[in-house]
C-alpha atoms as a PDB file:
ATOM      1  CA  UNK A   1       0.000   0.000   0.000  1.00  0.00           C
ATOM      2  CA  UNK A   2       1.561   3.143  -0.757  1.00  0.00           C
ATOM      3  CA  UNK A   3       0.757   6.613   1.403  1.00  0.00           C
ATOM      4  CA  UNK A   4       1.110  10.192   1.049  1.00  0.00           C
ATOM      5  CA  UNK A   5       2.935  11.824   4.152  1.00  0.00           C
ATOM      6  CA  UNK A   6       0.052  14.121   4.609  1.00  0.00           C
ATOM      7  CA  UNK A   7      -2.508  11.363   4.594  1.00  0.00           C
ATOM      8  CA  UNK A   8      -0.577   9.239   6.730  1.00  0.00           C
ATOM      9  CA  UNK A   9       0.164  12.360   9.411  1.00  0.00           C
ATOM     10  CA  UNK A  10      -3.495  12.736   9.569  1.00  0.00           C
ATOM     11  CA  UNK A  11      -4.074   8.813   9.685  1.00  0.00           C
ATOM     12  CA  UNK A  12      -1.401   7.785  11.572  1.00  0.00           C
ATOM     13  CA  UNK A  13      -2.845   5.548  14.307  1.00  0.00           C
ATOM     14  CA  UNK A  14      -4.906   4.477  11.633  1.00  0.00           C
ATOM     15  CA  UNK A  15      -1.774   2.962   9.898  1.00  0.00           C
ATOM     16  CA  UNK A  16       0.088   2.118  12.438  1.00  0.00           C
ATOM     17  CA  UNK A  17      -2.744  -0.508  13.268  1.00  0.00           C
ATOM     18  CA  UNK A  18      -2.380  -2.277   9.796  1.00  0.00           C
ATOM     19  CA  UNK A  19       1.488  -2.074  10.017  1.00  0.00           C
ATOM     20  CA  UNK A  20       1.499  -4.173  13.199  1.00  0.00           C
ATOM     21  CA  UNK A  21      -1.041  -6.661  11.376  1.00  0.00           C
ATOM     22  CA  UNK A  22       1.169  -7.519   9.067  1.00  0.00           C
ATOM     23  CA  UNK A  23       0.498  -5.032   6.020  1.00  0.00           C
ATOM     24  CA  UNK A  24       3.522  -2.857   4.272  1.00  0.00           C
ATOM     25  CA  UNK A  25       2.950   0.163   3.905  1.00  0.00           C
ATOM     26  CA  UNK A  26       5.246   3.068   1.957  1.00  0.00           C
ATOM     27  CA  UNK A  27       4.965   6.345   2.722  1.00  0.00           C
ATOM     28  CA  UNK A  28       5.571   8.868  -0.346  1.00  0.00           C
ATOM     29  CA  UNK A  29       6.439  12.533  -0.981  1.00  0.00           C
ATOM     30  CA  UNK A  30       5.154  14.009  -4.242  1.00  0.00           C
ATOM     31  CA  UNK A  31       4.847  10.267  -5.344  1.00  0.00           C
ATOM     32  CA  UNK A  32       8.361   9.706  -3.929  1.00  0.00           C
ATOM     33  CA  UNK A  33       8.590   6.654  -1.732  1.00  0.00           C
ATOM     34  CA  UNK A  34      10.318   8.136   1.473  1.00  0.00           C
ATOM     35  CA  UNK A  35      10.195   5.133   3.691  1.00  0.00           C
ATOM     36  CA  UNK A  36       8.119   1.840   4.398  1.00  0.00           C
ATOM     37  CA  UNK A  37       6.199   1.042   7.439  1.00  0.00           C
ATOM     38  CA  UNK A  38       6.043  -2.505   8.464  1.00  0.00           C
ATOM     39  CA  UNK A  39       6.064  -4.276  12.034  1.00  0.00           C
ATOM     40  CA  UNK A  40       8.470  -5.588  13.873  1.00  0.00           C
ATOM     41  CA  UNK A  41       9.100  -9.813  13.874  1.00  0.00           C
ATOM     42  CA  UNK A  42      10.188 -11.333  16.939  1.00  0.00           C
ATOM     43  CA  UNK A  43      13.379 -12.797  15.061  1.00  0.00           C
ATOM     44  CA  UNK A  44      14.764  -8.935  14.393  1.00  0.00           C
ATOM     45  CA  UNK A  45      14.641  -8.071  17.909  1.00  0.00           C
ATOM     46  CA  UNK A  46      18.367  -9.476  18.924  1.00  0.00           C
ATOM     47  CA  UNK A  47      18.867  -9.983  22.729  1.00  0.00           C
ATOM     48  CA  UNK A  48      22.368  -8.009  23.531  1.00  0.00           C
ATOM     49  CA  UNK A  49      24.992 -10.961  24.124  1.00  0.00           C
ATOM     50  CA  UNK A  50      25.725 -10.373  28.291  1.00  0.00           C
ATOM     51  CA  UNK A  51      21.445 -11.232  28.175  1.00  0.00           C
ATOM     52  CA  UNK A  52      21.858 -13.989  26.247  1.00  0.00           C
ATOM     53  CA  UNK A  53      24.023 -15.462  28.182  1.00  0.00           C
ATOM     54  CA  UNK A  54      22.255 -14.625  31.774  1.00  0.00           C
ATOM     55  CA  UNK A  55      19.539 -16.670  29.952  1.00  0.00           C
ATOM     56  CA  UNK A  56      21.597 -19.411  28.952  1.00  0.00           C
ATOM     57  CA  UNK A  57      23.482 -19.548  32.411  1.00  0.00           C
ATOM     58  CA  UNK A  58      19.695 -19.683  34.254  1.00  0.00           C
ATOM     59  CA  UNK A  59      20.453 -16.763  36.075  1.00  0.00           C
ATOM     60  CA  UNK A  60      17.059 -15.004  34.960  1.00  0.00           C
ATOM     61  CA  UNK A  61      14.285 -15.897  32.417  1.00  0.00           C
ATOM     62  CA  UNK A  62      13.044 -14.482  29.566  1.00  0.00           C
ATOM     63  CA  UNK A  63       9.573 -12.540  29.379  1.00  0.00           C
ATOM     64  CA  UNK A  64       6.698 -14.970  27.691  1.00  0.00           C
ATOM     65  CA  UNK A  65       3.847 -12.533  26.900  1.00  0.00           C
ATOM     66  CA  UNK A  66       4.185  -9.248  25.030  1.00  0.00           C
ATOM     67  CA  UNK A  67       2.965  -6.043  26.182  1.00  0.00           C
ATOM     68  CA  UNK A  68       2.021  -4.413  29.256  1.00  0.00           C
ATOM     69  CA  UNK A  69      -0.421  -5.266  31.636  1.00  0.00           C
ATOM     70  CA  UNK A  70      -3.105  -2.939  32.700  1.00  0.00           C
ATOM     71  CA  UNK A  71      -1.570  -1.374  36.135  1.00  0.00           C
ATOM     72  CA  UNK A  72      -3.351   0.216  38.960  1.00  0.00           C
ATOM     73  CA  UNK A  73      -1.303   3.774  39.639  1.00  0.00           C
ATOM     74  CA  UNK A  74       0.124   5.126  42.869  1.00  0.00           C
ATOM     75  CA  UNK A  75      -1.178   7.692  44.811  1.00  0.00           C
ATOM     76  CA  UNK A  76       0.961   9.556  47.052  1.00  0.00           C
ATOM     77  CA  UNK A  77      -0.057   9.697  50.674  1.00  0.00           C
ATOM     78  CA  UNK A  78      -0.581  13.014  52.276  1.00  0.00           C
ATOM     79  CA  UNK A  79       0.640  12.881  55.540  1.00  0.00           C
ATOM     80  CA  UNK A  80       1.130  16.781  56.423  1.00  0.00           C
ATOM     81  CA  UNK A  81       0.962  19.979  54.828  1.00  0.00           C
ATOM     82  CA  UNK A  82       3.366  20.391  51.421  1.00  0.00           C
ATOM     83  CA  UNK A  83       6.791  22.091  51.401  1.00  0.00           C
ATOM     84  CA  UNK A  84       4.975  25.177  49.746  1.00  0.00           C
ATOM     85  CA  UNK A  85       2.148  25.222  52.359  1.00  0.00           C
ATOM     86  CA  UNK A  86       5.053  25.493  55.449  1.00  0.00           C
ATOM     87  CA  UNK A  87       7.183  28.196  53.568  1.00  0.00           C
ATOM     88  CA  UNK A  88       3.767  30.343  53.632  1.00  0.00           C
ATOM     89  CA  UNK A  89       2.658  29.638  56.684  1.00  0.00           C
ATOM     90  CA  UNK A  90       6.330  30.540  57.935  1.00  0.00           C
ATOM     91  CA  UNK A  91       6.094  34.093  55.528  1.00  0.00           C
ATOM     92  CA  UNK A  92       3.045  35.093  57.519  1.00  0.00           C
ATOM     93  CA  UNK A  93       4.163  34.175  60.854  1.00  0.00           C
ATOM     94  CA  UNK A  94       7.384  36.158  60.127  1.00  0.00           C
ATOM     95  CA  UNK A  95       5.449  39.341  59.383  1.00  0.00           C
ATOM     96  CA  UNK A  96       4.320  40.667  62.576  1.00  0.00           C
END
């Protein structure tokens, strides 16, 4: 499939989805192929050798799903007024 850059700047997600299905798709300039969007194979992702080798050695294991999971955020705790909060009540104390 072949792409104008403005159409695919204004469709990117849109592309992006069919690129990670499986589709190629070039992206032109003035009919000028520019580049080509495809998705990534699991076989052109090289591990870096000192991983490999913690693998190999059973020192850790490899990851066996993709992607992240859906995690719940942290909230900070508020225990006492902020930093800003003491500077003004120290500011007001000050000025009598």
């Amino acid at each position: 499939m072949e792409i104008g850059i403005r159409e695919f700047k204004n469709r990117l997600s849109e592309f992006v989805a069919l690129a990670s299905q499986g589709q190629e798709i070039t992206i032109t300039n003035h009919g000028q192929p520019l580049c080509v969007l495809t998705s990534v194979r699991d076989e052109e992702i090289a591990r870096p050798e000192f991983l490999q080798q913690a693998i190999d050695q059973g020192r850790i294991k490899p990851a066996t799903r993709r992607g992240l999971t859906k995690s719940t955020p942290i909230k900070p705790r508020k225990s006492g007024p902020t930093s800003t909060e003491l500077l003004v009540a120290s500011r007001r104390a000050n000025r009598f």
